[in-house]
PDB file of N, CA and C in Angstrom:
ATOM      1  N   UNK A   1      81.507 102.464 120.867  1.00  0.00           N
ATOM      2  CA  UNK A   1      80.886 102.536 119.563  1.00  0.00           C
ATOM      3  C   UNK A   1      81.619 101.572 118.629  1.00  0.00           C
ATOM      4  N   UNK A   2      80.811 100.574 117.753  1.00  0.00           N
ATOM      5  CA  UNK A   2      81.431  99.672 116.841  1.00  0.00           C
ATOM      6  C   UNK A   2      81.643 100.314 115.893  1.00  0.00           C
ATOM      7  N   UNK A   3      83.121 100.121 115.443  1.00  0.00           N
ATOM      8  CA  UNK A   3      83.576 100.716 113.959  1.00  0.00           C
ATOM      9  C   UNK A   3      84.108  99.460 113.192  1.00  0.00           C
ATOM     10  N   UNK A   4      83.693  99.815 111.533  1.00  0.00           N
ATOM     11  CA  UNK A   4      84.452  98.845 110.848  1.00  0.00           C
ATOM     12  C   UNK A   4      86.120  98.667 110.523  1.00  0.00           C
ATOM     13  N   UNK A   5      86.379  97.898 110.496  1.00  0.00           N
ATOM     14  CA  UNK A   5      88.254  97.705 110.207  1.00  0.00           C
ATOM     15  C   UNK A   5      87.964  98.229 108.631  1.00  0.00           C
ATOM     16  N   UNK A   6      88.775  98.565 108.271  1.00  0.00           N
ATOM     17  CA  UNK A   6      89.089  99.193 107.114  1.00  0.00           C
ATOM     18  C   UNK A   6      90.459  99.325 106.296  1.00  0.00           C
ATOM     19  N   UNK A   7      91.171  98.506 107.072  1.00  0.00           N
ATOM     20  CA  UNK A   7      92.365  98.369 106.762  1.00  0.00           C
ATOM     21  C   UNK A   7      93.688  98.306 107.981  1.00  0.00           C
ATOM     22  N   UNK A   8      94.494  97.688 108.169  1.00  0.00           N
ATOM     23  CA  UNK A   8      95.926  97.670 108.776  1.00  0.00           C
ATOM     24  C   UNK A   8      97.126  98.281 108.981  1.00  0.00           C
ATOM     25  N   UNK A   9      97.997  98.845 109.884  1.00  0.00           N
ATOM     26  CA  UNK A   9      99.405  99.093 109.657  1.00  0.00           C
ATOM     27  C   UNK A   9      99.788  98.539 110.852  1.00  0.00           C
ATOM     28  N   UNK A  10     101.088  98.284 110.649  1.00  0.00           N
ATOM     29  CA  UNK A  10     101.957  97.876 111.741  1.00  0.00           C
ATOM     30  C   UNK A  10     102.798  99.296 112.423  1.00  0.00           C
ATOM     31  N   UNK A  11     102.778  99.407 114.485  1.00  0.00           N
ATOM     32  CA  UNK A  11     103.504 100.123 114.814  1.00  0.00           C
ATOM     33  C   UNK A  11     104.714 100.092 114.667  1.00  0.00           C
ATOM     34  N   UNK A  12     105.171 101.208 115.775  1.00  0.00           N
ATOM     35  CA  UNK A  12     106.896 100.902 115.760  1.00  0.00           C
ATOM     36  C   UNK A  12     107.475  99.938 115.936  1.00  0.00           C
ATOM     37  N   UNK A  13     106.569  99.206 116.762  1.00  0.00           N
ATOM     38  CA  UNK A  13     107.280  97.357 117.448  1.00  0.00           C
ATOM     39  C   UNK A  13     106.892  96.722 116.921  1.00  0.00           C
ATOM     40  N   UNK A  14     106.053  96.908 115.666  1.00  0.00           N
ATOM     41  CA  UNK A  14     105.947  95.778 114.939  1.00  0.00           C
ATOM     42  C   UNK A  14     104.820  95.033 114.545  1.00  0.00           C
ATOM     43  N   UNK A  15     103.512  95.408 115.986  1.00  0.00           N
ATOM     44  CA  UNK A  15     102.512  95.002 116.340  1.00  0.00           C
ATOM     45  C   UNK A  15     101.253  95.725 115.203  1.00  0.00           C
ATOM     46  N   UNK A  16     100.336  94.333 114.898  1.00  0.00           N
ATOM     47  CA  UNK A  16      99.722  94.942 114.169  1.00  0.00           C
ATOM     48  C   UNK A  16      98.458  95.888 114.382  1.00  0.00           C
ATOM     49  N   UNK A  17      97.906  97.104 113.784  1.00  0.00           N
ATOM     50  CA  UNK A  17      96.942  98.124 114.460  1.00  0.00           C
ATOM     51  C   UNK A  17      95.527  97.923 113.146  1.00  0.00           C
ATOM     52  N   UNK A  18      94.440  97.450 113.528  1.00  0.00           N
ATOM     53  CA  UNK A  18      93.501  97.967 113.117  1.00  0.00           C
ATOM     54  C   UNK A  18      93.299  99.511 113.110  1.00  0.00           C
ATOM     55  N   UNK A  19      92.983  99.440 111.272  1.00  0.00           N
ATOM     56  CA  UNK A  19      92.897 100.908 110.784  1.00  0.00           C
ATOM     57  C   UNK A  19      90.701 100.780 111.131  1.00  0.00           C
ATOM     58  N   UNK A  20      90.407 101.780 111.609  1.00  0.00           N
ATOM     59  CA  UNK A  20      88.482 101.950 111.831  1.00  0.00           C
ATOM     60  C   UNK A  20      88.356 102.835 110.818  1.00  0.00           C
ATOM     61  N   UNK A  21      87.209 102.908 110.572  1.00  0.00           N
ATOM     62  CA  UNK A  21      86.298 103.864 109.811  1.00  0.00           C
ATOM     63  C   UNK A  21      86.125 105.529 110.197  1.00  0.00           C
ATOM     64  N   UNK A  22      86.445 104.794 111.676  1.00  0.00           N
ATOM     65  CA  UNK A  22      86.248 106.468 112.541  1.00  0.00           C
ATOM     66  C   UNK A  22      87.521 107.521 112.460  1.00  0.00           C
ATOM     67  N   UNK A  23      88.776 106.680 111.928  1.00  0.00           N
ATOM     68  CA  UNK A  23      90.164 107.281 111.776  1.00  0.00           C
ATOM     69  C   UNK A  23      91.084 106.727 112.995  1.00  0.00           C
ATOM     70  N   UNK A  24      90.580 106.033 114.068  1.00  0.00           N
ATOM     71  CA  UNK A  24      91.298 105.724 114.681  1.00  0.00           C
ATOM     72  C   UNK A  24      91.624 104.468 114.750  1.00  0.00           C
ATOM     73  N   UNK A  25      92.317 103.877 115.603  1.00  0.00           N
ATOM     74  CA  UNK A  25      93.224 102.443 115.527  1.00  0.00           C
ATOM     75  C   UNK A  25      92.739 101.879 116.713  1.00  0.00           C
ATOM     76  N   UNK A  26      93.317  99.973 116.522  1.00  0.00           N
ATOM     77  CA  UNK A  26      92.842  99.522 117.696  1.00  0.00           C
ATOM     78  C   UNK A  26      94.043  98.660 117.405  1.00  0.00           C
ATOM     79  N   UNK A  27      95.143  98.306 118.123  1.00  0.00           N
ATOM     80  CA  UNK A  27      95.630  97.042 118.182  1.00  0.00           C
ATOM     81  C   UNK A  27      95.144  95.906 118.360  1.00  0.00           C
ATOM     82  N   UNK A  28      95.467  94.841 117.130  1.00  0.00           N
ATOM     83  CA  UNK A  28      94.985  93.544 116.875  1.00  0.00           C
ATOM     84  C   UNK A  28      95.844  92.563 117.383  1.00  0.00           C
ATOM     85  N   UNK A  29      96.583  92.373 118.744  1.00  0.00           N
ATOM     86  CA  UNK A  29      97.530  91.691 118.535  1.00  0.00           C
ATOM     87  C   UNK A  29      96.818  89.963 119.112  1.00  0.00           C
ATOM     88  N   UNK A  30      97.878  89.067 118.417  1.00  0.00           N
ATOM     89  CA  UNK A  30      98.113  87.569 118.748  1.00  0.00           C
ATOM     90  C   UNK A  30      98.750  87.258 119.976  1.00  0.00           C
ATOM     91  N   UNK A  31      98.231  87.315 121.327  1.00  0.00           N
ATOM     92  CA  UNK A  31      98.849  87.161 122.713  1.00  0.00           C
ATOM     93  C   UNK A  31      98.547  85.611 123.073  1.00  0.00           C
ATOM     94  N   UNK A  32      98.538  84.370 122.731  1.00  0.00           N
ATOM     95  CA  UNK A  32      97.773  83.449 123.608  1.00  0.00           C
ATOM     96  C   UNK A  32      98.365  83.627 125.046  1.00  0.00           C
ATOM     97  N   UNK A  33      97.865  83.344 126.152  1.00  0.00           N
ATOM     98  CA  UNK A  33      96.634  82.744 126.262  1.00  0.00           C
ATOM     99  C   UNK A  33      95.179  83.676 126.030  1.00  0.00           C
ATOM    100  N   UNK A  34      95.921  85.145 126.298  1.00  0.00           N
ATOM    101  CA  UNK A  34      95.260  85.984 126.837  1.00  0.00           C
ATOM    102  C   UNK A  34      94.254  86.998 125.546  1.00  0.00           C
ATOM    103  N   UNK A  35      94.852  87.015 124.126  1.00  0.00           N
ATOM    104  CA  UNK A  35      94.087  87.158 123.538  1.00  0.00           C
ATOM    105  C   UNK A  35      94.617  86.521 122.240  1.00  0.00           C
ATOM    106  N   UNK A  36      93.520  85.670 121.532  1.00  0.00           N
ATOM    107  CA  UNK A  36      93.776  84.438 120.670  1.00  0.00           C
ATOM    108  C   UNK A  36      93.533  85.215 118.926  1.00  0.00           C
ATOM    109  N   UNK A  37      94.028  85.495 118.508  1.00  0.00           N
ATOM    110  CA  UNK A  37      94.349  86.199 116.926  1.00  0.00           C
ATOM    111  C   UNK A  37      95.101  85.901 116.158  1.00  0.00           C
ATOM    112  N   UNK A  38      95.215  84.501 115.842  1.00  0.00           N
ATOM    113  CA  UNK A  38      96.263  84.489 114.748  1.00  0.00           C
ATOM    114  C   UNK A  38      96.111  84.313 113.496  1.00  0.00           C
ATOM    115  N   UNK A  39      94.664  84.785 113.478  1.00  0.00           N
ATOM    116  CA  UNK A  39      94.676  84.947 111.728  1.00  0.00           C
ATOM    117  C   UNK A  39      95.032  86.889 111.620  1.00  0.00           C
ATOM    118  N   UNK A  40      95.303  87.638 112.820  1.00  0.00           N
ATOM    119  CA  UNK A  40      96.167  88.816 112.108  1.00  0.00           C
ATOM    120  C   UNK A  40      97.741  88.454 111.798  1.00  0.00           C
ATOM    121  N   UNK A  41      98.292  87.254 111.650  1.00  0.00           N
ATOM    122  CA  UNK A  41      99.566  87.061 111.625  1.00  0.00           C
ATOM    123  C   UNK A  41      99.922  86.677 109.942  1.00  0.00           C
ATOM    124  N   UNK A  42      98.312  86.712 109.533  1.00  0.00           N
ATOM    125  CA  UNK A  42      98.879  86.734 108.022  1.00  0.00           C
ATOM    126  C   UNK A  42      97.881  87.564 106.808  1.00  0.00           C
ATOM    127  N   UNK A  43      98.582  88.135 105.821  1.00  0.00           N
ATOM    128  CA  UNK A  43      97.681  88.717 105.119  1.00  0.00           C
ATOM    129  C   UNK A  43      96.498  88.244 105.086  1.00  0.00           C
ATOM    130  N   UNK A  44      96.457  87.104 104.563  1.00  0.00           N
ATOM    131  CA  UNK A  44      94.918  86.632 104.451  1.00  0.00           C
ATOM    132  C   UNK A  44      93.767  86.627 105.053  1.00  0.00           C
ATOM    133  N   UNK A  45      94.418  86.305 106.011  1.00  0.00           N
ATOM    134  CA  UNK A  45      93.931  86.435 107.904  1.00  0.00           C
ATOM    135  C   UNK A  45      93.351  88.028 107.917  1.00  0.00           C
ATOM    136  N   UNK A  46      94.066  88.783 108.147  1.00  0.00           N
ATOM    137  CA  UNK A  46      94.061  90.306 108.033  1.00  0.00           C
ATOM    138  C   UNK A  46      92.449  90.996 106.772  1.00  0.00           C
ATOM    139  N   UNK A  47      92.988  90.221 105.777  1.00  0.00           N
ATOM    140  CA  UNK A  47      92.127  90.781 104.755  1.00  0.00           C
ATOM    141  C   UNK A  47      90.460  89.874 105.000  1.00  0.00           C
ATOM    142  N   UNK A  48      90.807  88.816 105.425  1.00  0.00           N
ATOM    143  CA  UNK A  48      89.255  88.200 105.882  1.00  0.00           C
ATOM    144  C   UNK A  48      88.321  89.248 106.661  1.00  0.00           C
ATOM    145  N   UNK A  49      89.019  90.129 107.612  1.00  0.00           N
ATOM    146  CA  UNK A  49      88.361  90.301 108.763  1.00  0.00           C
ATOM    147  C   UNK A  49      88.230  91.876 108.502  1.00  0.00           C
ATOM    148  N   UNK A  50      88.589  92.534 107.582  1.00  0.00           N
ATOM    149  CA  UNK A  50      88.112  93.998 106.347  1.00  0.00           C
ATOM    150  C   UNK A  50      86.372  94.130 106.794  1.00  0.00           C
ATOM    151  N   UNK A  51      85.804  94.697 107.421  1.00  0.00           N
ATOM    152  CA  UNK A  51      84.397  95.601 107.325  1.00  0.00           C
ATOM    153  C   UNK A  51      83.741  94.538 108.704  1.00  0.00           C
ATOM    154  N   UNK A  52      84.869  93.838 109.485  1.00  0.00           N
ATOM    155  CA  UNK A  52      84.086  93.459 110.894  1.00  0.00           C
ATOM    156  C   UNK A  52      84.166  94.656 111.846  1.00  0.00           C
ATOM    157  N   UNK A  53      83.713  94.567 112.316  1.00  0.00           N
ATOM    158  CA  UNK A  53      83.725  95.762 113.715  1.00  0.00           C
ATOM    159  C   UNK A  53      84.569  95.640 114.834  1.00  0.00           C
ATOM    160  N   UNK A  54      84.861  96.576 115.234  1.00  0.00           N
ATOM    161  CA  UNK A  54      85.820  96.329 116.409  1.00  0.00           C
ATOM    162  C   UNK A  54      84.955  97.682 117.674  1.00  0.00           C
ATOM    163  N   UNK A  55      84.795  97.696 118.827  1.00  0.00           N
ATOM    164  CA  UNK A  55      84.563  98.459 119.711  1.00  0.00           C
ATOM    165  C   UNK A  55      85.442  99.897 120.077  1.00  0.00           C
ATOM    166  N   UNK A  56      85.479 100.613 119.170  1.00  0.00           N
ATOM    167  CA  UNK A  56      86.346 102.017 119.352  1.00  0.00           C
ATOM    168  C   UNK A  56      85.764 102.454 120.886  1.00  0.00           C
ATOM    169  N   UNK A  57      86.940 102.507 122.056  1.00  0.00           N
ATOM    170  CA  UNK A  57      86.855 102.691 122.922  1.00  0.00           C
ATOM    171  C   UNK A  57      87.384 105.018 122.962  1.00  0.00           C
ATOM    172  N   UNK A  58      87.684 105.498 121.819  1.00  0.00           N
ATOM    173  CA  UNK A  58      88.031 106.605 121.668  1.00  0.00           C
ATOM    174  C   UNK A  58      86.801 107.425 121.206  1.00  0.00           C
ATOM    175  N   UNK A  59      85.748 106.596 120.538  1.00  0.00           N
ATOM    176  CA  UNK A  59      84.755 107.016 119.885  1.00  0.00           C
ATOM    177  C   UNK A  59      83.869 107.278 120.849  1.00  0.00           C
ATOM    178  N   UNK A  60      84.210 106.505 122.137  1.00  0.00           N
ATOM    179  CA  UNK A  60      83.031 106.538 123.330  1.00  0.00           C
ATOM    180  C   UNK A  60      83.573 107.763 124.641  1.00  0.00           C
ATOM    181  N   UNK A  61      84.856 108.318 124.295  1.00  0.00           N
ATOM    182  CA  UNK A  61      85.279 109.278 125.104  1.00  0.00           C
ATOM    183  C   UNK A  61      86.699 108.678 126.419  1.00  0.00           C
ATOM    184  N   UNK A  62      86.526 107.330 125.810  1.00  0.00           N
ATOM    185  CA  UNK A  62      87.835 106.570 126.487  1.00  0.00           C
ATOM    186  C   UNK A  62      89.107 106.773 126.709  1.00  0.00           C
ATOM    187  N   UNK A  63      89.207 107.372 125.676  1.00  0.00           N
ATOM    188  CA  UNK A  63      90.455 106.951 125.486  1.00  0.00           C
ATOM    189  C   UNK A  63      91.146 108.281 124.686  1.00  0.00           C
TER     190      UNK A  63
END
């Protein structure tokens, strides 16, 4: 199920977590090669991407 980002926090390590609509989180992280994100590496970046959707894999019984 697609949920909107709604806001950010960073875990214990540091890594940043998409806050959803649904209450739950998705880690956003910047891995190249394997996953390419580096506009979460800066506020701006972060705040661009406010009410895109992300695939809540918890919302679907996943997780």
């Amino acid at each position: 199920m697609n949920q909107p980002i709604v806001g950010y926090h960073q875990d214990e390590h540091g890594d940043w977590v998409a806050d959803l609509a649904c209450g739950h989180g998705q880690h956003v992280r910047h891995q190249p090669p394997m996953t390419n994100r580096p506009w979460v590496l800066t506020e701006e970046g972060r705040a661009r991407h406010i009410g895109e959707t992300l695939f809540c894999k918890k919302c679907e019984g996943g997780g």
